[in-house]
PDB file of N, CA and C in Angstrom:
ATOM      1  N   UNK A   1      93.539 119.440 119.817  1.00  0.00           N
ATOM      2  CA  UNK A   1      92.984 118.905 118.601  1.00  0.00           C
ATOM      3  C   UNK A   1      93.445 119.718 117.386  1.00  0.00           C
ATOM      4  N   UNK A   2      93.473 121.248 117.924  1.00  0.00           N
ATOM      5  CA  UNK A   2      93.639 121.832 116.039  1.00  0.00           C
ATOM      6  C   UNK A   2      95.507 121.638 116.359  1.00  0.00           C
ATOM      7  N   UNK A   3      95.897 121.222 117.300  1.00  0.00           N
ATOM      8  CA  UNK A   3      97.342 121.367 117.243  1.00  0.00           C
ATOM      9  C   UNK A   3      97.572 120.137 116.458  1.00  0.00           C
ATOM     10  N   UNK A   4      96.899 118.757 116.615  1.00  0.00           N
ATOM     11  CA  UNK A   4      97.075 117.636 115.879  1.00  0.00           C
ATOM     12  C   UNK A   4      96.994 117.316 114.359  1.00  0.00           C
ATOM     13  N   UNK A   5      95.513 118.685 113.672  1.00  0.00           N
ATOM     14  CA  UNK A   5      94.993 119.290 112.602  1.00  0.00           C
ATOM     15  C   UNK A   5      96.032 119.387 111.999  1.00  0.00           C
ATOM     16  N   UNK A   6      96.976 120.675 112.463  1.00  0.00           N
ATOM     17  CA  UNK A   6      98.172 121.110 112.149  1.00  0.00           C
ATOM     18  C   UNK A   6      99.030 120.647 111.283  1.00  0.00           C
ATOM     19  N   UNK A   7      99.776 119.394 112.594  1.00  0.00           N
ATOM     20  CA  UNK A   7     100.597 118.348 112.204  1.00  0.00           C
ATOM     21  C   UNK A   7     100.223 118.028 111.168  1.00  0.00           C
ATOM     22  N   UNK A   8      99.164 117.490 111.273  1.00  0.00           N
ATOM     23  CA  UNK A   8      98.304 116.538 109.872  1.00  0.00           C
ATOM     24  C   UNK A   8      99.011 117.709 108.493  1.00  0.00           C
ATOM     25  N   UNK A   9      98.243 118.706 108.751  1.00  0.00           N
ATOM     26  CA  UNK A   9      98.558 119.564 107.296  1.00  0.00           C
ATOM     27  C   UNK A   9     100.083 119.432 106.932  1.00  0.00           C
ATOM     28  N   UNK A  10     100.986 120.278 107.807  1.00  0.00           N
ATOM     29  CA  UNK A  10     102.459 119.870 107.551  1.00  0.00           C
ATOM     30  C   UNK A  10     102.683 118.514 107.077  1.00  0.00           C
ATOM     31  N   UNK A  11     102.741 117.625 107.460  1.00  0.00           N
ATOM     32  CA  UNK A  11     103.379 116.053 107.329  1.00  0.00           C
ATOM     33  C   UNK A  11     102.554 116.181 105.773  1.00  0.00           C
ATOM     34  N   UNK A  12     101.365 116.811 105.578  1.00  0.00           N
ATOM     35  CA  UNK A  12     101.095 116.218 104.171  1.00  0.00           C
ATOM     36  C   UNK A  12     101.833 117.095 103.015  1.00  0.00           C
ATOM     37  N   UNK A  13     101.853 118.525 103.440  1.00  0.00           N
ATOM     38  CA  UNK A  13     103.226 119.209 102.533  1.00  0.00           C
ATOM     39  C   UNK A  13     104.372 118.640 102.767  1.00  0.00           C
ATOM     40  N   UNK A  14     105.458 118.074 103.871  1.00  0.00           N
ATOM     41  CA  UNK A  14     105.918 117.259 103.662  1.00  0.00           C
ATOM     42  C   UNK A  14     106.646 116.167 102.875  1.00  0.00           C
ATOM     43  N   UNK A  15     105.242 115.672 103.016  1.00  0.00           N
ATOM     44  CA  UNK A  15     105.663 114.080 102.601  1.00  0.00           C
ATOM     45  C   UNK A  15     105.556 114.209 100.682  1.00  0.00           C
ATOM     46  N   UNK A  16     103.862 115.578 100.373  1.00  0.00           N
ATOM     47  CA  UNK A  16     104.312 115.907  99.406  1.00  0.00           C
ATOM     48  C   UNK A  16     105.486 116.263  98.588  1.00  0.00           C
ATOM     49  N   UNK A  17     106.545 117.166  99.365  1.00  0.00           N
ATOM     50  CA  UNK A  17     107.749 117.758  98.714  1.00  0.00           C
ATOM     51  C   UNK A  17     108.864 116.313  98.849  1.00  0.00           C
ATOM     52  N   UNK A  18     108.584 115.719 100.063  1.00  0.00           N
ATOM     53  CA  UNK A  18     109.579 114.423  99.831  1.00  0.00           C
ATOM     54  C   UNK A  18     108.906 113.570  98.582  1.00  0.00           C
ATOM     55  N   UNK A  19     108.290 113.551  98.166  1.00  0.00           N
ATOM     56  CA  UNK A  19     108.076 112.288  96.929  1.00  0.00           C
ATOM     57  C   UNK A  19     108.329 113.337  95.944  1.00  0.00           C
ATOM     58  N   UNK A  20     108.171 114.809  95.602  1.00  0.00           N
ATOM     59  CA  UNK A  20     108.504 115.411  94.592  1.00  0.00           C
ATOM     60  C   UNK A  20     110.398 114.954  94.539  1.00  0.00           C
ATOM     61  N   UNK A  21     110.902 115.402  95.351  1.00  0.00           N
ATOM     62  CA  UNK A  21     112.080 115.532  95.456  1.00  0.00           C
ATOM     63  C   UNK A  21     112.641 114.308  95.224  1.00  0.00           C
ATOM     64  N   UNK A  22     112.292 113.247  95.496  1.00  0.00           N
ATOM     65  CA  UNK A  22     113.197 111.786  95.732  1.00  0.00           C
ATOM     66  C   UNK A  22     112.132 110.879  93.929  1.00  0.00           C
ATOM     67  N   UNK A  23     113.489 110.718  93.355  1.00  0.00           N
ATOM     68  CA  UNK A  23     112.935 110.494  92.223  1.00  0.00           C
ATOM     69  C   UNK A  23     112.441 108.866  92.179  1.00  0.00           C
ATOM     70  N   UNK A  24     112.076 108.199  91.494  1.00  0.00           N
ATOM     71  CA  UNK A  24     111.208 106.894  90.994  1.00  0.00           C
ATOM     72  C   UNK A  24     109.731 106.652  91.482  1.00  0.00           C
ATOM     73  N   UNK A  25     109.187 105.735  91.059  1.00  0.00           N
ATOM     74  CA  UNK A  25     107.635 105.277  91.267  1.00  0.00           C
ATOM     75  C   UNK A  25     107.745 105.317  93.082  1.00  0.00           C
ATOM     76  N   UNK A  26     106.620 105.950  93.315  1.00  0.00           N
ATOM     77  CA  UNK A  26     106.320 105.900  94.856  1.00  0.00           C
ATOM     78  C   UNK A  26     104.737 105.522  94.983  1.00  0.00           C
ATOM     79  N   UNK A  27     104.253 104.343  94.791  1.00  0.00           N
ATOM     80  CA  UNK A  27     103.196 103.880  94.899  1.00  0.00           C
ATOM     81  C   UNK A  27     102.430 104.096  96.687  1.00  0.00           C
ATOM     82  N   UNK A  28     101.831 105.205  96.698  1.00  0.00           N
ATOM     83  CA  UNK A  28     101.294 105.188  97.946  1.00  0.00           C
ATOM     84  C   UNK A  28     100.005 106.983  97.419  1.00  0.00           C
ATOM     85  N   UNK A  29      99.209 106.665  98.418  1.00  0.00           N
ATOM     86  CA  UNK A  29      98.126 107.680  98.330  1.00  0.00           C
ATOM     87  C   UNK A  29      98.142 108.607  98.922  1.00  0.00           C
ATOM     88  N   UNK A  30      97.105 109.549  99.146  1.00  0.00           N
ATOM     89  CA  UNK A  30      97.318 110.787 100.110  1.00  0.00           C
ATOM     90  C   UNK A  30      97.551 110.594 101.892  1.00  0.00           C
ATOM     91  N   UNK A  31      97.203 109.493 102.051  1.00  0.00           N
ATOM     92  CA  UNK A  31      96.921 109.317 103.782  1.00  0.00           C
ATOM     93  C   UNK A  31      98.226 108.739 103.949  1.00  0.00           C
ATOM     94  N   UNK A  32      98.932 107.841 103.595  1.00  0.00           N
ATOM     95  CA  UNK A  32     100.479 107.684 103.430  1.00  0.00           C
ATOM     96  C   UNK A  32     101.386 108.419 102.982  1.00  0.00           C
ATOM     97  N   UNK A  33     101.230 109.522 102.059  1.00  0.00           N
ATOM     98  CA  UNK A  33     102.127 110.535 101.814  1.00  0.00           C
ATOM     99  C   UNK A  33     102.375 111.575 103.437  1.00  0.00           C
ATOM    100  N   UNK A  34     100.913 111.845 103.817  1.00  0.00           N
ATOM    101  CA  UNK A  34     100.534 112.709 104.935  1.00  0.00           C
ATOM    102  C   UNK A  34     101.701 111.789 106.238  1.00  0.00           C
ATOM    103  N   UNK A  35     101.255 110.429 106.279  1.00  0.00           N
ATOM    104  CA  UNK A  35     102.152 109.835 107.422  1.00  0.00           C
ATOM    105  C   UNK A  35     103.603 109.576 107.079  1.00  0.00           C
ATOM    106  N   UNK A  36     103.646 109.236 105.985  1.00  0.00           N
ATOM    107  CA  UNK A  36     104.988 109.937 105.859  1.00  0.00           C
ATOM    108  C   UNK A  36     105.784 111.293 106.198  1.00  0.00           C
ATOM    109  N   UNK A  37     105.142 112.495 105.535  1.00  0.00           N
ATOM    110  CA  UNK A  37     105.598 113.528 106.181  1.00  0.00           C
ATOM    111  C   UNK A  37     105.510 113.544 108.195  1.00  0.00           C
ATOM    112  N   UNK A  38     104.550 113.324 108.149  1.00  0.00           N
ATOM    113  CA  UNK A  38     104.213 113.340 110.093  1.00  0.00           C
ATOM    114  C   UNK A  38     105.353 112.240 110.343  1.00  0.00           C
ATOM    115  N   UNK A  39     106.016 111.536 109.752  1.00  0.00           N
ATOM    116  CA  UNK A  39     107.118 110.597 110.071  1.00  0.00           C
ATOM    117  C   UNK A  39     108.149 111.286 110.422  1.00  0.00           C
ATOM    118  N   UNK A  40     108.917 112.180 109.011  1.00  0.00           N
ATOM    119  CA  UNK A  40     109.666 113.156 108.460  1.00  0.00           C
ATOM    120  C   UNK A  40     109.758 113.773 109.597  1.00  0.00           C
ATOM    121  N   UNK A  41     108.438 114.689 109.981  1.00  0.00           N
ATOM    122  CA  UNK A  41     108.748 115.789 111.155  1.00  0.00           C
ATOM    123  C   UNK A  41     109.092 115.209 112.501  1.00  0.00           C
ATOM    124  N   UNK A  42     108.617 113.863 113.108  1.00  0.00           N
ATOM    125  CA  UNK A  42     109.238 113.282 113.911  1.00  0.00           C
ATOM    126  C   UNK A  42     110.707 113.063 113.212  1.00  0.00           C
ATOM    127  N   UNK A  43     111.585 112.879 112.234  1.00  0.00           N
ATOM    128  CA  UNK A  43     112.974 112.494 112.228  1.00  0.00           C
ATOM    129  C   UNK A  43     113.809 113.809 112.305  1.00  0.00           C
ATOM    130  N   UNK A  44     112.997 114.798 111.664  1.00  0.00           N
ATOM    131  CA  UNK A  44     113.440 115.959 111.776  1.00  0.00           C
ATOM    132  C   UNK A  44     113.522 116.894 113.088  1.00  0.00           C
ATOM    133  N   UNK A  45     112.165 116.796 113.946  1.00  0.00           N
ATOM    134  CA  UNK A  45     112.554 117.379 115.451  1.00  0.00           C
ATOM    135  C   UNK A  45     113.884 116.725 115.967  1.00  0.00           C
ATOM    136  N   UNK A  46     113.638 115.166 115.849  1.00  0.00           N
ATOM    137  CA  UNK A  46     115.198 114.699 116.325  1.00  0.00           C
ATOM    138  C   UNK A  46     116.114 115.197 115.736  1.00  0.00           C
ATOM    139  N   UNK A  47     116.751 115.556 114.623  1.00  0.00           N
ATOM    140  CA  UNK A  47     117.703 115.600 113.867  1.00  0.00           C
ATOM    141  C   UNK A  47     117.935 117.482 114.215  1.00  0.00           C
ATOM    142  N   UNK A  48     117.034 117.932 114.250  1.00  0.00           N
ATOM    143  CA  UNK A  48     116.965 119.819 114.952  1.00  0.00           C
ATOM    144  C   UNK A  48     117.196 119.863 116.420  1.00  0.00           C
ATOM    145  N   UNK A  49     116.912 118.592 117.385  1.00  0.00           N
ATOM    146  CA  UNK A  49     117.036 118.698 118.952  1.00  0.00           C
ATOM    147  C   UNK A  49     118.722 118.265 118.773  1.00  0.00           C
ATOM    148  N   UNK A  50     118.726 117.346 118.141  1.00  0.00           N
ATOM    149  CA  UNK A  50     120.579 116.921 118.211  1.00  0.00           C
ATOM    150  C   UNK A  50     121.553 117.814 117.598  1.00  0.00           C
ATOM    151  N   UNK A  51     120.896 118.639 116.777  1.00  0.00           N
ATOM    152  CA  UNK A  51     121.932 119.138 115.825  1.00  0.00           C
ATOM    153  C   UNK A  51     122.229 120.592 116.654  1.00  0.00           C
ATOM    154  N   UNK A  52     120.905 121.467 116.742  1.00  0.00           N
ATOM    155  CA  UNK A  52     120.579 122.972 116.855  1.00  0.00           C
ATOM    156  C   UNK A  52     120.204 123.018 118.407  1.00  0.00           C
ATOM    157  N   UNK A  53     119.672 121.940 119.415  1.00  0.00           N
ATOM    158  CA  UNK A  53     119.104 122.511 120.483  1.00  0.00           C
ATOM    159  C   UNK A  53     117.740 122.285 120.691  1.00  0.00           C
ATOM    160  N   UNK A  54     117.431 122.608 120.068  1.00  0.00           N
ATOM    161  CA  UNK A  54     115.496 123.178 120.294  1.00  0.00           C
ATOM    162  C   UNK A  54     115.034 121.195 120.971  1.00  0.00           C
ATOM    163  N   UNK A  55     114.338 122.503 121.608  1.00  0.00           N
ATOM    164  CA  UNK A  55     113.578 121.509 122.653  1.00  0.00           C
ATOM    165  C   UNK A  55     112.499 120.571 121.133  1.00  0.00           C
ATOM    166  N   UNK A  56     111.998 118.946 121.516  1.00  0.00           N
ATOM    167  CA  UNK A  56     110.875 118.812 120.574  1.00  0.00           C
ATOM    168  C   UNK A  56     109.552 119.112 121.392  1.00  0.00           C
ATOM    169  N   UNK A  57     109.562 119.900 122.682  1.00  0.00           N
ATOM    170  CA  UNK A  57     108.265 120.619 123.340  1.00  0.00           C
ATOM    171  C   UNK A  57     108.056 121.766 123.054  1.00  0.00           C
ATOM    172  N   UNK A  58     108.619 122.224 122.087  1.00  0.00           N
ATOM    173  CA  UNK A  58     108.955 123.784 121.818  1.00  0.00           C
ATOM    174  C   UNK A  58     107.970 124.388 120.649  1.00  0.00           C
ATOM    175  N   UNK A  59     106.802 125.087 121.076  1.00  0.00           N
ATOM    176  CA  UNK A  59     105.503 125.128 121.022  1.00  0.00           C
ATOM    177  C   UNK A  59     105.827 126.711 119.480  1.00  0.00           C
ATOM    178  N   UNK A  60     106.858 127.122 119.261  1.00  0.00           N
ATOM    179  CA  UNK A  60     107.287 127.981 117.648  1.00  0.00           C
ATOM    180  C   UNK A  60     107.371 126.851 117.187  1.00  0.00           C
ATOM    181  N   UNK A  61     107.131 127.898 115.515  1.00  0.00           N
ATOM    182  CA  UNK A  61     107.525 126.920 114.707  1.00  0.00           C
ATOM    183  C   UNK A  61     108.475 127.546 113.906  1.00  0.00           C
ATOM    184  N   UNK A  62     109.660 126.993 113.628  1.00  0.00           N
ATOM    185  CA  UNK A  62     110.780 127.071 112.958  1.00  0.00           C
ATOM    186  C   UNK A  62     110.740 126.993 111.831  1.00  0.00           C
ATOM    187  N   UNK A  63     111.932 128.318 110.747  1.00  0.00           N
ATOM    188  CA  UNK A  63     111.425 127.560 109.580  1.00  0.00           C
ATOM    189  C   UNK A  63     112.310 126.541 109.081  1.00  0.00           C
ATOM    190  N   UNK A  64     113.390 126.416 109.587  1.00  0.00           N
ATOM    191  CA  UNK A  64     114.029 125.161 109.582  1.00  0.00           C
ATOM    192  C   UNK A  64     113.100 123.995 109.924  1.00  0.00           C
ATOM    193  N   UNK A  65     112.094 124.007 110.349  1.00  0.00           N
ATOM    194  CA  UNK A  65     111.339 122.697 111.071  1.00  0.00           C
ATOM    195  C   UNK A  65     110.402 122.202 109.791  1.00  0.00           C
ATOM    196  N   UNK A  66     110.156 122.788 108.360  1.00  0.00           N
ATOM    197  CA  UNK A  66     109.706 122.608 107.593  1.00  0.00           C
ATOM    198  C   UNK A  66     110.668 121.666 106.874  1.00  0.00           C
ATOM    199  N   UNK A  67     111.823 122.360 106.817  1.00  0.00           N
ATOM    200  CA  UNK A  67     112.947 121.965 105.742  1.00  0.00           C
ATOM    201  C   UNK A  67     113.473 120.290 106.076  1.00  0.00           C
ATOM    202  N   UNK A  68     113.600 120.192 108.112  1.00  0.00           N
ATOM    203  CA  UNK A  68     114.100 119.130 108.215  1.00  0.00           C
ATOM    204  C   UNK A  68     112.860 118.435 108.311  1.00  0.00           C
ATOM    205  N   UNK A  69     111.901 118.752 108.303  1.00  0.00           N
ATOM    206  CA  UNK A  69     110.453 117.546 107.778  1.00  0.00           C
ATOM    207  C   UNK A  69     110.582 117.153 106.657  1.00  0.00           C
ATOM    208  N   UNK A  70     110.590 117.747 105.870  1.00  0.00           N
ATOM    209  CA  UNK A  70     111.055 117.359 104.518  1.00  0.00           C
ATOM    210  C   UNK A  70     112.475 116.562 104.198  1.00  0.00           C
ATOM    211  N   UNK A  71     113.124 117.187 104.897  1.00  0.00           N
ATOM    212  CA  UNK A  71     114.140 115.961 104.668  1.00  0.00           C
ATOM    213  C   UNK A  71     114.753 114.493 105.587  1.00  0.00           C
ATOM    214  N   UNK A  72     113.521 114.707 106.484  1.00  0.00           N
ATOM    215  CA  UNK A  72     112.895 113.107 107.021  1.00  0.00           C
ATOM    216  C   UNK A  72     112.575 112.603 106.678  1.00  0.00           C
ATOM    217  N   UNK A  73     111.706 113.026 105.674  1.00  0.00           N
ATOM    218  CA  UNK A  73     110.324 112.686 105.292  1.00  0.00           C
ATOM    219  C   UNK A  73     111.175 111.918 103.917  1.00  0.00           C
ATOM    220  N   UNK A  74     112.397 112.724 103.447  1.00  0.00           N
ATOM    221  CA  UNK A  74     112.765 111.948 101.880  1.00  0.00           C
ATOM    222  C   UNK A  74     113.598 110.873 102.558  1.00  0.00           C
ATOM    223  N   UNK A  75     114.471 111.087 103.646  1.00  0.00           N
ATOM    224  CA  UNK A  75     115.377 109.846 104.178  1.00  0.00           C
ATOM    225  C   UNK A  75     114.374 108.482 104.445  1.00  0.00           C
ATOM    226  N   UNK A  76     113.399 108.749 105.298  1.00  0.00           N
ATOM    227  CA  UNK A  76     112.412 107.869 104.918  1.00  0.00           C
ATOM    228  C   UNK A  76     111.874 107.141 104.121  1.00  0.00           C
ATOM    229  N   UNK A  77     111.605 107.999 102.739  1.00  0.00           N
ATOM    230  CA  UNK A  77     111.523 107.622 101.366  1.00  0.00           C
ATOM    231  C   UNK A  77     111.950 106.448 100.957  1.00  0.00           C
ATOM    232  N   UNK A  78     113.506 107.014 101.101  1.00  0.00           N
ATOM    233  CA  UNK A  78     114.678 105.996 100.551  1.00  0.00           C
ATOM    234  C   UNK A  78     114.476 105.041 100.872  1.00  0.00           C
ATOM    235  N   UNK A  79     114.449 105.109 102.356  1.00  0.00           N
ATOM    236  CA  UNK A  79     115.024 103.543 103.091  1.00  0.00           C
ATOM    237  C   UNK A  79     113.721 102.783 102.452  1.00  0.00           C
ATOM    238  N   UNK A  80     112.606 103.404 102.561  1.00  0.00           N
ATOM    239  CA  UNK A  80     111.125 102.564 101.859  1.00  0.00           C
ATOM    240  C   UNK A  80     111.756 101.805 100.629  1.00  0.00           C
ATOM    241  N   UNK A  81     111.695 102.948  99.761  1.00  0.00           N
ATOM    242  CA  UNK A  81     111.951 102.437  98.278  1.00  0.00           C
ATOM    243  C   UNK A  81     113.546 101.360  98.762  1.00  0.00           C
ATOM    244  N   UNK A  82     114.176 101.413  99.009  1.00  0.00           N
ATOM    245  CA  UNK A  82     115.499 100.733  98.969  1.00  0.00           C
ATOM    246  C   UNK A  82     115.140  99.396  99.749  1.00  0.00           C
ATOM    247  N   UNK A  83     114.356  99.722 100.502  1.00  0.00           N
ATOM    248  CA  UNK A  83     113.833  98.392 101.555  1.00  0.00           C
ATOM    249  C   UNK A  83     112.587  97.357 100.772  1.00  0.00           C
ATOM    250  N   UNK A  84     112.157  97.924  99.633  1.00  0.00           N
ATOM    251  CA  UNK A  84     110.651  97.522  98.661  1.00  0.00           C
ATOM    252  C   UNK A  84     111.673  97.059  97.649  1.00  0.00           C
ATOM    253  N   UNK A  85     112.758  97.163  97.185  1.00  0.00           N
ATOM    254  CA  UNK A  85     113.477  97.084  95.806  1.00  0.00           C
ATOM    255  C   UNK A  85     113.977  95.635  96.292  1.00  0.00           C
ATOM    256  N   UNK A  86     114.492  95.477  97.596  1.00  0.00           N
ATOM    257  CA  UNK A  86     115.088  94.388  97.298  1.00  0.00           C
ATOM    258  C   UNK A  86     114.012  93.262  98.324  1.00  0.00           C
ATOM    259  N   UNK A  87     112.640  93.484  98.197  1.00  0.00           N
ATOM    260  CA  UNK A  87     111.707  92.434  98.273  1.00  0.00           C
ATOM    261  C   UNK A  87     111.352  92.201  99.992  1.00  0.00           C
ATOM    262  N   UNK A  88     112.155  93.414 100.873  1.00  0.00           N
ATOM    263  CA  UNK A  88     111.982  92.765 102.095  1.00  0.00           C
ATOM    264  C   UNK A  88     110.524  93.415 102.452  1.00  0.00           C
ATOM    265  N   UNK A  89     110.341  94.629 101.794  1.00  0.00           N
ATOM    266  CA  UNK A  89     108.739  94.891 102.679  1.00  0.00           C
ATOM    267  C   UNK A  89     107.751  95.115 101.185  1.00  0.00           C
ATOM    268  N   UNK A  90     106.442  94.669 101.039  1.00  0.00           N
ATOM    269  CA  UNK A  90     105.891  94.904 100.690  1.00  0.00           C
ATOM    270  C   UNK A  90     105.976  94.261  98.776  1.00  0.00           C
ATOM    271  N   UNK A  91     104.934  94.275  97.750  1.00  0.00           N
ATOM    272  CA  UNK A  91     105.020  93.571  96.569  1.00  0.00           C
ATOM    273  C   UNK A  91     106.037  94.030  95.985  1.00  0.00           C
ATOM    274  N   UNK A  92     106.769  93.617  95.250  1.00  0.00           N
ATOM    275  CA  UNK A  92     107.727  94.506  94.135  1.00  0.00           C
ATOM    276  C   UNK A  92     107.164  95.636  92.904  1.00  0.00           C
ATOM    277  N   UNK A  93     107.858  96.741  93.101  1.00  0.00           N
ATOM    278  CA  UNK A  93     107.591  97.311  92.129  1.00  0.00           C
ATOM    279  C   UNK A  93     107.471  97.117  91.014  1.00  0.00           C
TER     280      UNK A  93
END
């Protein structure tokens, strides 16, 4: 349970630093910023197991494992915003 806590906290720094970082209107609240980041760190364990090795059972925490959350978390972003711009998910901005 506090390991899930955890997650929760990360994914919401995260998803925070991905909407700082990735510029235009990002219409979404704190509980979607948070699953966003918890997205991020799922794209990022993948992207650290393919790239570097590390197991995603691998119970350290890396500080690379921050950085590629965060930059899941903005690739994510994009595809949102790029996928919302041209009307396929969700109202138009």
């Amino acid at each position: 349970m506090l390991a899930f806590m955890w997650w929760m906290v990360i994914g919401l720094v995260a998803g925070l630093f991905a909407r700082l970082l990735v510029p235009g209107r990002q219409p979404m609240g704190v509980l979607l910023t948070m699953l966003l980041g918890m997205a991020g760190s799922l794209v990022g364990g993948f992207i650290s197991s393919a790239v570097f090795g590390y197991s995603p059972a691998d119970p350290n925490i890396h500080a690379g494992g921050l950085f590629l959350s965060i930059g899941g978390a903005m690739l994510l972003l994009v595809i949102y915003l790029n996928m919302n711009r041209s009307g396929r998910v969700g109202p138009p901005l």
